[in-house]
N, C-alpha and C. Protein backbone atom coordinates (compact mmCIF):
# COMPACT_ATOMS: atom_id res chain seq x y z
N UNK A 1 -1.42 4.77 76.26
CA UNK A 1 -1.18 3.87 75.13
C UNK A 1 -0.75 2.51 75.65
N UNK A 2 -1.22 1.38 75.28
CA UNK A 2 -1.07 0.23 75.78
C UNK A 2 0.41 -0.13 75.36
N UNK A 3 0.73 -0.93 75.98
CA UNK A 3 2.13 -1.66 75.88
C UNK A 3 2.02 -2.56 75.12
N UNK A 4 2.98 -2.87 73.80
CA UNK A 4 2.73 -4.13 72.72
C UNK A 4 2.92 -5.04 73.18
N UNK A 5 2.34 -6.11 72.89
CA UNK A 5 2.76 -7.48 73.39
C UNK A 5 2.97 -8.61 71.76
N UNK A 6 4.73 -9.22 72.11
CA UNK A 6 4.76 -10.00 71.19
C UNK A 6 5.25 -11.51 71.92
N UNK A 7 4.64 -12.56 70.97
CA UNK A 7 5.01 -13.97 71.52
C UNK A 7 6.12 -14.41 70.82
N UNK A 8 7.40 -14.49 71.11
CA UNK A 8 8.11 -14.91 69.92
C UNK A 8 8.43 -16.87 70.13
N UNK A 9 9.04 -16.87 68.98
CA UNK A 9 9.05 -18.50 68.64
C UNK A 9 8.28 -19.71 68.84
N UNK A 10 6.90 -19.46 67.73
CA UNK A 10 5.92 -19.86 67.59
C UNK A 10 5.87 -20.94 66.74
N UNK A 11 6.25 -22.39 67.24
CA UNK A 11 6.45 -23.75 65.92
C UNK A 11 5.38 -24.74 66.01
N UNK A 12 4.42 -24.53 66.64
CA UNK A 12 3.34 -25.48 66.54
C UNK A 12 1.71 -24.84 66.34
N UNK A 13 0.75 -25.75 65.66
CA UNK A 13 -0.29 -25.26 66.32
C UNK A 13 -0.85 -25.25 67.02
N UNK A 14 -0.30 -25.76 68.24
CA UNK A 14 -1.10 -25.19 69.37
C UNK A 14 -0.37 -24.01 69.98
N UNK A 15 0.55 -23.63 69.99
CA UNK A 15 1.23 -22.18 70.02
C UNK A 15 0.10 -21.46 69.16
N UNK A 16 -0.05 -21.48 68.14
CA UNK A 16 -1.20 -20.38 67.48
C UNK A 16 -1.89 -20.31 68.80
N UNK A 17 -2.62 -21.21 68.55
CA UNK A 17 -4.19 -21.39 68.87
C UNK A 17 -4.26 -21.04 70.57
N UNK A 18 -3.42 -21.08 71.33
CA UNK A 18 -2.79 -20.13 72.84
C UNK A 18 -3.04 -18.73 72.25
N UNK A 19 -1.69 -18.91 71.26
CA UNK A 19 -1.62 -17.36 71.34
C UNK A 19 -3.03 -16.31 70.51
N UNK A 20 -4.20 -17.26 69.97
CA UNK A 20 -4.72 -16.44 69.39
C UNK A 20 -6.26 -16.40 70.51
N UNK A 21 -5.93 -16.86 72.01
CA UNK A 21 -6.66 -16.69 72.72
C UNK A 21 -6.20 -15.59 73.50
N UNK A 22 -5.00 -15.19 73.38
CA UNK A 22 -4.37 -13.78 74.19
C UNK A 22 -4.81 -13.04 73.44
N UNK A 23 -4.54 -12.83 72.15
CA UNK A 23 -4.26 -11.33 71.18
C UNK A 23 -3.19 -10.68 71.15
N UNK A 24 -2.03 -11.12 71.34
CA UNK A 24 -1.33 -10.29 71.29
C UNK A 24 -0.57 -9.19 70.32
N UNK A 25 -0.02 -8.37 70.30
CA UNK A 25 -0.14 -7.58 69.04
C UNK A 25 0.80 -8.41 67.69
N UNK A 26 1.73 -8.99 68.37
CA UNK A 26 2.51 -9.57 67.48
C UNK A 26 3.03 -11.11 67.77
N UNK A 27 3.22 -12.49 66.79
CA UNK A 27 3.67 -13.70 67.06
C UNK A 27 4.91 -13.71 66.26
N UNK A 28 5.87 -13.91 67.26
CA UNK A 28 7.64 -14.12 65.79
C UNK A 28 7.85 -15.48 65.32
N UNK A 29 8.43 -15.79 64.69
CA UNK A 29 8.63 -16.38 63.68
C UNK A 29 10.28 -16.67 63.87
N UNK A 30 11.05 -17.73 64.25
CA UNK A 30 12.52 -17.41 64.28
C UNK A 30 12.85 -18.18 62.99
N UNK A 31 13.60 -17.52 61.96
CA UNK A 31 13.94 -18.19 60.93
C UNK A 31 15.88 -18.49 61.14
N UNK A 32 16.11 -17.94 62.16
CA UNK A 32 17.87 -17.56 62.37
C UNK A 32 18.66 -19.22 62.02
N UNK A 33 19.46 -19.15 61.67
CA UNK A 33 19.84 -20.80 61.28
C UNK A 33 20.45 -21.19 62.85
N UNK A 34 20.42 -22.22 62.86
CA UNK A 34 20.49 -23.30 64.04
C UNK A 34 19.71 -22.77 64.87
N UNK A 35 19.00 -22.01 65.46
CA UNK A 35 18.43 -21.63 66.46
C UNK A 35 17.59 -22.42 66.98
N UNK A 36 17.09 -22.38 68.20
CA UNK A 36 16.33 -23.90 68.91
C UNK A 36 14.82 -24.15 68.64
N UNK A 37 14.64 -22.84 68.03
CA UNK A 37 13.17 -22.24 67.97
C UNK A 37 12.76 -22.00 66.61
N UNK A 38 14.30 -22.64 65.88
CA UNK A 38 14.08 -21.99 64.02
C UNK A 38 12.64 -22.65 63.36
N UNK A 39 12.15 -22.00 62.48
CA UNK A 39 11.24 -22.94 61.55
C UNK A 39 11.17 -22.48 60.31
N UNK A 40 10.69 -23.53 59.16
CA UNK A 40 10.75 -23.13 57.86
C UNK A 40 9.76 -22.27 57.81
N UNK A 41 9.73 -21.35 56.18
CA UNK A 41 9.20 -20.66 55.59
C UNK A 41 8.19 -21.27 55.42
N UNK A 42 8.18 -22.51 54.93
CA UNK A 42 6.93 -23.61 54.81
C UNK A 42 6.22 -23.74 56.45
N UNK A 43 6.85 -23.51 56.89
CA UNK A 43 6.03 -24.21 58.06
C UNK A 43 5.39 -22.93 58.77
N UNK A 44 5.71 -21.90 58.94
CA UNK A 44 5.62 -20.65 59.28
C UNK A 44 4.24 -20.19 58.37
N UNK A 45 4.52 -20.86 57.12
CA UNK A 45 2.99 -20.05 56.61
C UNK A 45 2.18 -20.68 57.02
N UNK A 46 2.24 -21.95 57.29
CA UNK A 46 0.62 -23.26 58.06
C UNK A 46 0.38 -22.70 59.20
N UNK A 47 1.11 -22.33 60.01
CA UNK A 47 0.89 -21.50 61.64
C UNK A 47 0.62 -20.11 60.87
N UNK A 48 0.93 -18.97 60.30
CA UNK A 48 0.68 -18.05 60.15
C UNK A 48 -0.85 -17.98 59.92
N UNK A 49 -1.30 -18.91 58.57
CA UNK A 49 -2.73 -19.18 58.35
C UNK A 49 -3.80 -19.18 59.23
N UNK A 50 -3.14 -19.63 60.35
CA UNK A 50 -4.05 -20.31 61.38
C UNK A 50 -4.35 -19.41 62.65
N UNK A 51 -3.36 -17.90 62.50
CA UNK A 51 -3.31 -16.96 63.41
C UNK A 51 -4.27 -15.88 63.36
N UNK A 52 -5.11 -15.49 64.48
CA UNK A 52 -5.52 -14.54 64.27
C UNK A 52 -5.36 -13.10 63.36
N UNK A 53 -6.41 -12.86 62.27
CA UNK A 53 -6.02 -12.19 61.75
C UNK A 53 -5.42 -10.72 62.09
N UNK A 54 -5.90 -10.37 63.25
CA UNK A 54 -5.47 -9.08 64.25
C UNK A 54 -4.03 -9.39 64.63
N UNK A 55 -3.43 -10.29 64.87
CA UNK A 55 -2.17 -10.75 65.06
C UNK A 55 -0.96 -10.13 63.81
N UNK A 56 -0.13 -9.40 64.29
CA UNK A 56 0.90 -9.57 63.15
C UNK A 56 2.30 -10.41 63.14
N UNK A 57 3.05 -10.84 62.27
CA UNK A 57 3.72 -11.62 62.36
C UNK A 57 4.74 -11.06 62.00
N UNK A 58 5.93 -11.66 62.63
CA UNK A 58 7.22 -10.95 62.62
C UNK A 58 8.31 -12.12 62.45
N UNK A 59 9.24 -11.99 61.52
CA UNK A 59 10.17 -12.75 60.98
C UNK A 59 11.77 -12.32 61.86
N UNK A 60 12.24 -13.09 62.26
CA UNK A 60 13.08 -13.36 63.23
C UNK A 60 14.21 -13.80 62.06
N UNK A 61 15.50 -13.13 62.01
CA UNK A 61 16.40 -13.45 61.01
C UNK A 61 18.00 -13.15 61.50
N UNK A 62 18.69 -13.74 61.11
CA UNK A 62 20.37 -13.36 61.67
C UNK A 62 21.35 -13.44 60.72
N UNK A 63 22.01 -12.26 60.12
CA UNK A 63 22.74 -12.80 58.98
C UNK A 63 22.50 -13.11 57.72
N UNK A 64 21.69 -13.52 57.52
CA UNK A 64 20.75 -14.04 56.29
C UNK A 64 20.62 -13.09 55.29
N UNK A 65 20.99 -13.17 53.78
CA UNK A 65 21.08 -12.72 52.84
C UNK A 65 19.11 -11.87 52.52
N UNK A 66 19.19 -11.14 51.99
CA UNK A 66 18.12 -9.96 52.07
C UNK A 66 17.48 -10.78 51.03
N UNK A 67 17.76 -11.30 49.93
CA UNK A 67 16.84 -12.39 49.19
C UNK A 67 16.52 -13.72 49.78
N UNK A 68 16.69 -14.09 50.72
CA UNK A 68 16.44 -15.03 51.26
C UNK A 68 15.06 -14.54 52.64
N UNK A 69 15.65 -13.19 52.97
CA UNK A 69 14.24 -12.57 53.69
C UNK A 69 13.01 -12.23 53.14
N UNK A 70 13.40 -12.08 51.56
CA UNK A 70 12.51 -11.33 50.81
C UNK A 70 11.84 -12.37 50.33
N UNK A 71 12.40 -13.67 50.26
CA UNK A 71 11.43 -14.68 49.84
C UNK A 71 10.82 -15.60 51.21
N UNK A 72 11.25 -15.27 52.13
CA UNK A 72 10.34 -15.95 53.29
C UNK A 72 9.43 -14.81 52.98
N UNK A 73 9.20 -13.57 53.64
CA UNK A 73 8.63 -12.57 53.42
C UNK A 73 7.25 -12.91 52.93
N UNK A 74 7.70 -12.69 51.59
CA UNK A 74 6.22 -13.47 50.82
C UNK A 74 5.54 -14.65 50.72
N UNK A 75 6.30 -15.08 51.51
CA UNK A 75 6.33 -16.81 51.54
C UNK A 75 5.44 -16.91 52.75
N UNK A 76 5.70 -16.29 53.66
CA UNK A 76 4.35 -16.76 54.94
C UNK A 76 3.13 -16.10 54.93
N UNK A 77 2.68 -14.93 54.89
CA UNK A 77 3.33 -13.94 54.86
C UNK A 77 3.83 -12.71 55.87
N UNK A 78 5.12 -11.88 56.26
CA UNK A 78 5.35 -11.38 57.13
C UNK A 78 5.08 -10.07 57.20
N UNK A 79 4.40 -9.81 58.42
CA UNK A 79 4.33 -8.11 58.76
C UNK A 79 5.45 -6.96 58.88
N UNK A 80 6.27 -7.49 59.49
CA UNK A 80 7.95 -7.07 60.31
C UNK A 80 8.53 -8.01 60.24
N UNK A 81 10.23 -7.26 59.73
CA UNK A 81 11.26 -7.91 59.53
C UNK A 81 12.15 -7.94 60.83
N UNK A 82 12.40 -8.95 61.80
CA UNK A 82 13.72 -8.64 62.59
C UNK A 82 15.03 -9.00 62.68
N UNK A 83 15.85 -8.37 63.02
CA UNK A 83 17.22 -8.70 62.65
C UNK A 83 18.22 -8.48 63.98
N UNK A 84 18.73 -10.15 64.33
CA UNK A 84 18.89 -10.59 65.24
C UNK A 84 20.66 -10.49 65.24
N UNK A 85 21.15 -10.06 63.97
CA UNK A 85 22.66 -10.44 63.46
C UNK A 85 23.66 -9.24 63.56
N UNK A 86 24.74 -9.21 62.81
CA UNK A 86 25.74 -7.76 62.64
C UNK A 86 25.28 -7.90 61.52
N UNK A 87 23.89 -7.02 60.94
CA UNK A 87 23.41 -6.76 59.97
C UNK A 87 24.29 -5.10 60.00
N UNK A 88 24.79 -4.53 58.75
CA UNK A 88 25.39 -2.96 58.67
C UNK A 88 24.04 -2.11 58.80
N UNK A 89 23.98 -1.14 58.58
CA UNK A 89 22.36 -0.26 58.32
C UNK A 89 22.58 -0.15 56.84
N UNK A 90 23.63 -0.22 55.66
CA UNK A 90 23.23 -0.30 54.32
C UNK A 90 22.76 -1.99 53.93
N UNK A 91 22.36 -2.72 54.71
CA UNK A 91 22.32 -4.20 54.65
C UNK A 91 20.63 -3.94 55.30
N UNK A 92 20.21 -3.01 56.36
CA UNK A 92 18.94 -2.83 56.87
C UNK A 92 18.31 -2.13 56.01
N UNK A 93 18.83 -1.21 55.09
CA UNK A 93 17.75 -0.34 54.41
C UNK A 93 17.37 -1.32 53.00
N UNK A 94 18.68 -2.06 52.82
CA UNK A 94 18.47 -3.19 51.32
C UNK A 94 17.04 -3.83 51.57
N UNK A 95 16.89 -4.29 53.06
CA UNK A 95 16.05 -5.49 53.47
C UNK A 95 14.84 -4.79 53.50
N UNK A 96 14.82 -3.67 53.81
CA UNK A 96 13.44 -2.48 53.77
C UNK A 96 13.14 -2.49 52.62
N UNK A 97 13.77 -1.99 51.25
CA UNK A 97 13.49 -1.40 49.99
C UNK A 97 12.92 -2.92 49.70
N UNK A 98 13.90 -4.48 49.48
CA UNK A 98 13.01 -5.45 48.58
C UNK A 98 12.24 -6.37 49.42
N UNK A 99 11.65 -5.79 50.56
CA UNK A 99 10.38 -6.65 51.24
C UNK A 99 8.99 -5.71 50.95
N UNK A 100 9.69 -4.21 51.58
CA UNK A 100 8.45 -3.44 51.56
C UNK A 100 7.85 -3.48 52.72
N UNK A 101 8.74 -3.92 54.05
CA UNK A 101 7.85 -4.18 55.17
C UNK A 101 9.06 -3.38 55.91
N UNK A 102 8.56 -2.80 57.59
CA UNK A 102 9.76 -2.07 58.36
C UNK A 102 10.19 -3.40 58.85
N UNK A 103 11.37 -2.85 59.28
CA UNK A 103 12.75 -3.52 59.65
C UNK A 103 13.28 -3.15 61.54
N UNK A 104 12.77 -4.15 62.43
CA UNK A 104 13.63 -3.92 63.62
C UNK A 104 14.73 -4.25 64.17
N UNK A 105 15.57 -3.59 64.42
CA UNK A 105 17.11 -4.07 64.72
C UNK A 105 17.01 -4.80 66.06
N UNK A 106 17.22 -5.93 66.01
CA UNK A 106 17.65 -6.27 67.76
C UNK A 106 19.15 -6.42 68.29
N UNK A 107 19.47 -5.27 70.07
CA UNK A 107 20.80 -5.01 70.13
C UNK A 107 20.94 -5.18 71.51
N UNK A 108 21.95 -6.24 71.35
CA UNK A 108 22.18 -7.26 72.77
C UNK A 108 23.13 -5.86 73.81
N UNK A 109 21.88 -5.82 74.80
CA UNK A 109 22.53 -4.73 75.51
C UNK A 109 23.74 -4.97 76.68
N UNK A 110 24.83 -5.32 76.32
CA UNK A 110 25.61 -5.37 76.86
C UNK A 110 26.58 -4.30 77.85
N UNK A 111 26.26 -3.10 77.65
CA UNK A 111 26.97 -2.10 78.11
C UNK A 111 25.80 -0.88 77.58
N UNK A 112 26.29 -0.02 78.62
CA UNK A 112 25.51 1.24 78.32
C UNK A 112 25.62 1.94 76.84
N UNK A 113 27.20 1.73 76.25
CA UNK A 113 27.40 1.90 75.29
C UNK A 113 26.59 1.36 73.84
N UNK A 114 26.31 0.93 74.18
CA UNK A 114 25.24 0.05 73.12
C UNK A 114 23.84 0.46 72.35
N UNK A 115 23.61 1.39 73.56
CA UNK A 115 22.42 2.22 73.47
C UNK A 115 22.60 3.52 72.63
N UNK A 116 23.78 3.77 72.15
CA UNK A 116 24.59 5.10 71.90
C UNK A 116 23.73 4.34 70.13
N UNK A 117 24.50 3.21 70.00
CA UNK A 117 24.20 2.90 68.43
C UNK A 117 22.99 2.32 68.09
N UNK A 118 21.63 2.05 69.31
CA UNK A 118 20.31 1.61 68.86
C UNK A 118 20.01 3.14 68.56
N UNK A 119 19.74 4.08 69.21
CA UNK A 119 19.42 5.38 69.04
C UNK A 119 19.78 5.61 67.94
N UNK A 120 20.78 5.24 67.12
CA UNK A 120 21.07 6.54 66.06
C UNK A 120 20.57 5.12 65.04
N UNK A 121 20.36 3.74 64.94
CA UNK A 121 20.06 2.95 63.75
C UNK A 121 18.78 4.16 62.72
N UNK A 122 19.19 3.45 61.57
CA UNK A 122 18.07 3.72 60.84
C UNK A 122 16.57 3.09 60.72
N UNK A 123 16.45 1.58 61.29
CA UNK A 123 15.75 0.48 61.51
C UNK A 123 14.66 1.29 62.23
N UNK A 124 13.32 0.36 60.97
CA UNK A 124 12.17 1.62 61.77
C UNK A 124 11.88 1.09 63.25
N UNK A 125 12.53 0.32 63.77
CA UNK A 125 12.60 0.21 65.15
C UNK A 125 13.27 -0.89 65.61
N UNK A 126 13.67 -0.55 67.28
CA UNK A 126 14.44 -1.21 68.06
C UNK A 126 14.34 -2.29 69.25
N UNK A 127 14.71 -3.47 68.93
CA UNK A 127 14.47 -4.16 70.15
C UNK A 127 15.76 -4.21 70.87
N UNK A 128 15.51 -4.05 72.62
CA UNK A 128 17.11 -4.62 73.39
C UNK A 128 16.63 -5.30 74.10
N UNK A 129 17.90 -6.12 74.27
CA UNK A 129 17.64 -7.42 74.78
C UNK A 129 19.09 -7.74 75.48
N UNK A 130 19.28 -8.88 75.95
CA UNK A 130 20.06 -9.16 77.34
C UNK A 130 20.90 -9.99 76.36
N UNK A 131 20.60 -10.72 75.34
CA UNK A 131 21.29 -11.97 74.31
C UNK A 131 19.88 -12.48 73.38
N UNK A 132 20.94 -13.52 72.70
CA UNK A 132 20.08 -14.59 72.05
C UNK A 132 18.94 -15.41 72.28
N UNK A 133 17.74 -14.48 73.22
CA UNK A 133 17.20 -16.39 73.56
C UNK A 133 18.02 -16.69 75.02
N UNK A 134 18.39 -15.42 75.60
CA UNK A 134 19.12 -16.07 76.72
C UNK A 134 18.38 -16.00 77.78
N UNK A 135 17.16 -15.37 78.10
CA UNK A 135 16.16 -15.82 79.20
C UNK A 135 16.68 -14.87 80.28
N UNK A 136 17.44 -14.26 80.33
CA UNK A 136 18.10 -13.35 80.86
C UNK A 136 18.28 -11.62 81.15
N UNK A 137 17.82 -11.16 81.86
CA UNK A 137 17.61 -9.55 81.88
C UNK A 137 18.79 -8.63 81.97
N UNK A 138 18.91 -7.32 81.36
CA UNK A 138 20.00 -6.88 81.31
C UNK A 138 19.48 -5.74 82.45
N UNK A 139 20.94 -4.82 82.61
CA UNK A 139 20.74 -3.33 83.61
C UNK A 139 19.47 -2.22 83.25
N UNK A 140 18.28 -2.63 83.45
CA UNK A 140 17.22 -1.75 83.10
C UNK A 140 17.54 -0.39 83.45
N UNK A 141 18.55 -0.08 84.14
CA UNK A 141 18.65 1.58 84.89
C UNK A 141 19.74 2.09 83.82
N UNK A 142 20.28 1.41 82.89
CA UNK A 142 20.47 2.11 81.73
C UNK A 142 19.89 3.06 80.71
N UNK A 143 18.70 2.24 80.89
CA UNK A 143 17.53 2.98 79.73
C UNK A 143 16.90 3.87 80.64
N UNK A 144 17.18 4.35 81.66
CA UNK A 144 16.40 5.34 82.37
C UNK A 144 16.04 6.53 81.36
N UNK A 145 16.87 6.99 81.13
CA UNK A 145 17.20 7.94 80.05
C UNK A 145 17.23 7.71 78.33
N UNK A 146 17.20 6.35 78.22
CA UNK A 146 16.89 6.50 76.81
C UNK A 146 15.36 6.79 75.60
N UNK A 147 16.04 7.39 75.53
CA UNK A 147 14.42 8.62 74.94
C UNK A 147 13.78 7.79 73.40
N UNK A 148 14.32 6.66 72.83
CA UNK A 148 13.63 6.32 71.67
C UNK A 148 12.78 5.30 72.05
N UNK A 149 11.89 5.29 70.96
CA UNK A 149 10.78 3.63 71.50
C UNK A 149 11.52 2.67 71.31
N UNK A 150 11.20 1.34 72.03
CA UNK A 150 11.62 0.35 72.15
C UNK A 150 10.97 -0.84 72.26
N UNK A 151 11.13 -2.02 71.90
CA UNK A 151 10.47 -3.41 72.35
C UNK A 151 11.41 -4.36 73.82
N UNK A 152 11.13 -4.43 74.79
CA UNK A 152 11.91 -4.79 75.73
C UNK A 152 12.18 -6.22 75.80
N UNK A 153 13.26 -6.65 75.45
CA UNK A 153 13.02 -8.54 75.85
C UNK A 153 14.16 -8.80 76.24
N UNK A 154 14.23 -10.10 76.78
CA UNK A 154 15.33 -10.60 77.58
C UNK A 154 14.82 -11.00 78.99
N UNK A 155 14.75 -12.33 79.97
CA UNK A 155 14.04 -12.13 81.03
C UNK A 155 13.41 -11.56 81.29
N UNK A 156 12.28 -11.29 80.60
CA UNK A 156 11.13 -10.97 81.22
C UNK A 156 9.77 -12.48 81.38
N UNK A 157 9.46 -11.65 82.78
CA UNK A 157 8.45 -12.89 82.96
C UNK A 157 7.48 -12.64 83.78
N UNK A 158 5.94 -13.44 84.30
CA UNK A 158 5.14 -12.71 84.85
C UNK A 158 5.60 -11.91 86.03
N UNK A 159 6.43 -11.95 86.41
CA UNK A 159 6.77 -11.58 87.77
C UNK A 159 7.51 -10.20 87.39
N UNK A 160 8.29 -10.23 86.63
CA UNK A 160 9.23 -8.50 86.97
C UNK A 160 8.50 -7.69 85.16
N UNK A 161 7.40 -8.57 84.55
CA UNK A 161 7.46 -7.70 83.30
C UNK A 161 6.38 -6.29 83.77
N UNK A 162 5.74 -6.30 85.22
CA UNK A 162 5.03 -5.23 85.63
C UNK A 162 6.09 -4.12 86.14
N UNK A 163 6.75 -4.64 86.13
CA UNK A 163 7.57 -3.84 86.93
C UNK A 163 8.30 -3.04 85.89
N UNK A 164 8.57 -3.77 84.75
CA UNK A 164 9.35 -3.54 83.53
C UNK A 164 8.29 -2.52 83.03
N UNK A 165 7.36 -2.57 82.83
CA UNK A 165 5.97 -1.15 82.39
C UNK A 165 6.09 -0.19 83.14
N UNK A 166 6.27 -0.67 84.59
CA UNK A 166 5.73 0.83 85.28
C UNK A 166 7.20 2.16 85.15
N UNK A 167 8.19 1.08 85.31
CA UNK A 167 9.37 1.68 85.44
C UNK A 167 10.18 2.32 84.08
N UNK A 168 9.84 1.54 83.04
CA UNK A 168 10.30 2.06 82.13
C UNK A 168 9.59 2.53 80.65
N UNK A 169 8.42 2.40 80.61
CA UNK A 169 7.34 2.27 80.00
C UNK A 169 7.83 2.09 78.26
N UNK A 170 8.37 1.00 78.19
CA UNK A 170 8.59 0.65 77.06
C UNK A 170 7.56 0.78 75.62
N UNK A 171 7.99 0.49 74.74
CA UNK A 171 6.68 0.59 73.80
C UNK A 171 6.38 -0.75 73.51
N UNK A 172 7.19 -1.70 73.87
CA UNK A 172 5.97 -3.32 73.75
C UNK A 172 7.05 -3.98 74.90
N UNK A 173 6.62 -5.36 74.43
CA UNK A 173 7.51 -6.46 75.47
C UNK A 173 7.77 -7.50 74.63
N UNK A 174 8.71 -8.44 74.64
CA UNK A 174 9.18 -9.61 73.36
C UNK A 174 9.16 -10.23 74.27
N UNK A 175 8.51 -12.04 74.47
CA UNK A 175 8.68 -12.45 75.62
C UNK A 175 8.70 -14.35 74.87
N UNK A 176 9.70 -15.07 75.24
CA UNK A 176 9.87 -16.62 74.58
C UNK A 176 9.94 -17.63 75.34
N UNK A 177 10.86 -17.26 76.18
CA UNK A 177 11.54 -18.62 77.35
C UNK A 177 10.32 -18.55 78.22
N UNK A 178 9.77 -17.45 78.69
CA UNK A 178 9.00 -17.77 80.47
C UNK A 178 7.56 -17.93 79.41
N UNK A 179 7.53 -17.95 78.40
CA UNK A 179 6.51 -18.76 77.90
C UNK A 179 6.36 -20.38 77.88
N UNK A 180 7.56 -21.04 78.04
CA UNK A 180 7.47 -22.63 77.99
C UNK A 180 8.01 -23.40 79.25
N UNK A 181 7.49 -24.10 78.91
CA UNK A 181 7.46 -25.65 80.06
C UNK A 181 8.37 -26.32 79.62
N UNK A 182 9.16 -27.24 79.29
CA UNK A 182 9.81 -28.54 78.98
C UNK A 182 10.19 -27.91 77.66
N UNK A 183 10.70 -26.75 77.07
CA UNK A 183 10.71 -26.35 75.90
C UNK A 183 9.77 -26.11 74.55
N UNK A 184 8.32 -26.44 75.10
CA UNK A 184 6.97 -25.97 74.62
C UNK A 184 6.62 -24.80 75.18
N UNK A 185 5.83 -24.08 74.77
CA UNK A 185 4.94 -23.12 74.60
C UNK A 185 3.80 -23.38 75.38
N UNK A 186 3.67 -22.71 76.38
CA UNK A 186 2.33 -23.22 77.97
C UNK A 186 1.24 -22.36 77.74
N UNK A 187 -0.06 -22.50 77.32
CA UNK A 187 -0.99 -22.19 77.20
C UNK A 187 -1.19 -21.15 78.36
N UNK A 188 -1.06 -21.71 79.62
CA UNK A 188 -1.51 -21.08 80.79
C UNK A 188 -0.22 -19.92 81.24
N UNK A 189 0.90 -20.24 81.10
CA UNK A 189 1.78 -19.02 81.22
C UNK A 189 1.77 -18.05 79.99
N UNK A 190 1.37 -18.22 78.62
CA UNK A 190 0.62 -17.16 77.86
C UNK A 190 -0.24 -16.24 78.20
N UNK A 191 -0.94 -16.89 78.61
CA UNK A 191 -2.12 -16.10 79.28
C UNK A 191 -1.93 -15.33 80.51
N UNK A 192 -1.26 -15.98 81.33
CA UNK A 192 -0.76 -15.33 82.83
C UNK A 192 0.22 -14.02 82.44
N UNK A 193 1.23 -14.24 81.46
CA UNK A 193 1.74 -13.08 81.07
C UNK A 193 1.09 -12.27 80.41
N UNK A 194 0.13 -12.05 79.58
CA UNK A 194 -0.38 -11.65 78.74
C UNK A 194 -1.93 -10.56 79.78
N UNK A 195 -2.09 -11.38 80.53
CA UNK A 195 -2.83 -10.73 81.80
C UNK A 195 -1.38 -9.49 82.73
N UNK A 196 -0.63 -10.07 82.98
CA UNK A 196 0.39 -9.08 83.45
C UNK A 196 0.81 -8.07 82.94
N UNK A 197 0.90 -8.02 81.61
CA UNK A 197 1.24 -6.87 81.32
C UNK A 197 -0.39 -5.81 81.02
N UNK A 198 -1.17 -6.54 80.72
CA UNK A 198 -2.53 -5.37 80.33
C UNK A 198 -3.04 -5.19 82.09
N UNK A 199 -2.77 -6.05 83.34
CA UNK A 199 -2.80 -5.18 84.36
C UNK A 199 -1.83 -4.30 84.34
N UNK A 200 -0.77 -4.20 84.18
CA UNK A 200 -0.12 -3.31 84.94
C UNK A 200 -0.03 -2.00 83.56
N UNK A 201 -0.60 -2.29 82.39
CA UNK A 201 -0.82 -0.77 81.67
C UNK A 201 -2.41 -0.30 82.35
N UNK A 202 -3.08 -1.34 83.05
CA UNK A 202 -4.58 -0.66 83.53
C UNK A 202 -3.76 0.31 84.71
N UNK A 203 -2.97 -0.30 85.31
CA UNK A 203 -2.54 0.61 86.87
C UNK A 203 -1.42 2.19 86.81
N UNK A 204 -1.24 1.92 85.05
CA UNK A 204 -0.52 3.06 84.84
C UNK A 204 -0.32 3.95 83.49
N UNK A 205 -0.93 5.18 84.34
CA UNK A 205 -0.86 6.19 83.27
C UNK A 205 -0.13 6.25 81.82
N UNK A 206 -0.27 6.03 80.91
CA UNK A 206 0.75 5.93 79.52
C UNK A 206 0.31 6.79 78.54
């Protein structure tokens, strides 16, 4: 089974138009307030438009009131909801019931302990990650043993995300920072990553 590949924080069109020369399974969307990468609901649907339709799109959120997701939601429109915040799980299932779309928790893996409470979320799935947007990789020999699917992000980049497949065979990859140059989005490191990870699911059994 191939490894997912998502591009997150996608604010221009030429970010589409890169990313709709990869394919990747999924492009995010950061709506989180102040974030460096935020963009409107308005603006998110002009890039969404413009994305491959095989592409799904994923809404990037922190905190943010469940009517305010539910009207981006329809507003771009979004495939997957993610939730970047101290969202409760009766605050994750609200955001499930009035979108109608699944819901992934993202959980800054700070300690092994951490993994104790992605496992048991209700969120039809889990991303871990190292921080915010911090470009930064956490203790992968934590998850040796963790038995649920997952989306892997946090420092990953062409260089260790093969390594990140073979070793831990995640169920996708979330990948933002080692996508840009000068704080844009690089056509050619899209692609270079996007080649890295479908070699290294060709070199290994899944």
């Amino acid at each position: 089974m191939a490894t997912e590949l998502k591009f997150c924080g996608m604010r221009r069109e030429a970010d589409i138009l890169a990313a709709n020369a990869c394919l990747p399974d999924y492009i995010g969307f950061v709506f989180a307030a102040g974030a460096r990468r935020a963009v409107s609901p308005e603006t998110a649907r002009e890039l969404r438009a413009k994305a491959d339709p095989r592409i799904l799109a994923v809404g990037v959120f922190a905190d943010q009131s469940p009517a305010y997701i539910a009207d981006a939601t329809a507003k771009v429109p979004l495939d997957v909801i993610q939730l970047h915040g101290s969202e409760s799980e009766t605050v994750v299932e609200e955001i499930r019931q009035c979108t109608g779309k699944p819901v992934w928790r993202a959980f800054q893996v700070t300690a092994p302990a951490v993994l104790t409470a992605a496992a048991a979320t209700g969120a039809d799935g889990i991303l871990l990650d190292s921080g915010k947007g911090s470009g930064k990789t956490f203790a992968w020999e934590w998850l040796r043993d963790f038995s649920r699917p997952y989306m892997l992000a946090g420092g990953l980049d062409t260089e260790n995300v093969g390594e990140a497949i073979r070793t831990l065979s995640p169920r996708g990859v979330d990948v933002s920072s080692a996508l840009e140059t000068d704080g844009q989005k690089d056509p050619e490191k899209m692609r270079a990553f996007a080649e890295a990870v479908r070699r290294a699911d060709s070199e290994t059994e899944r």
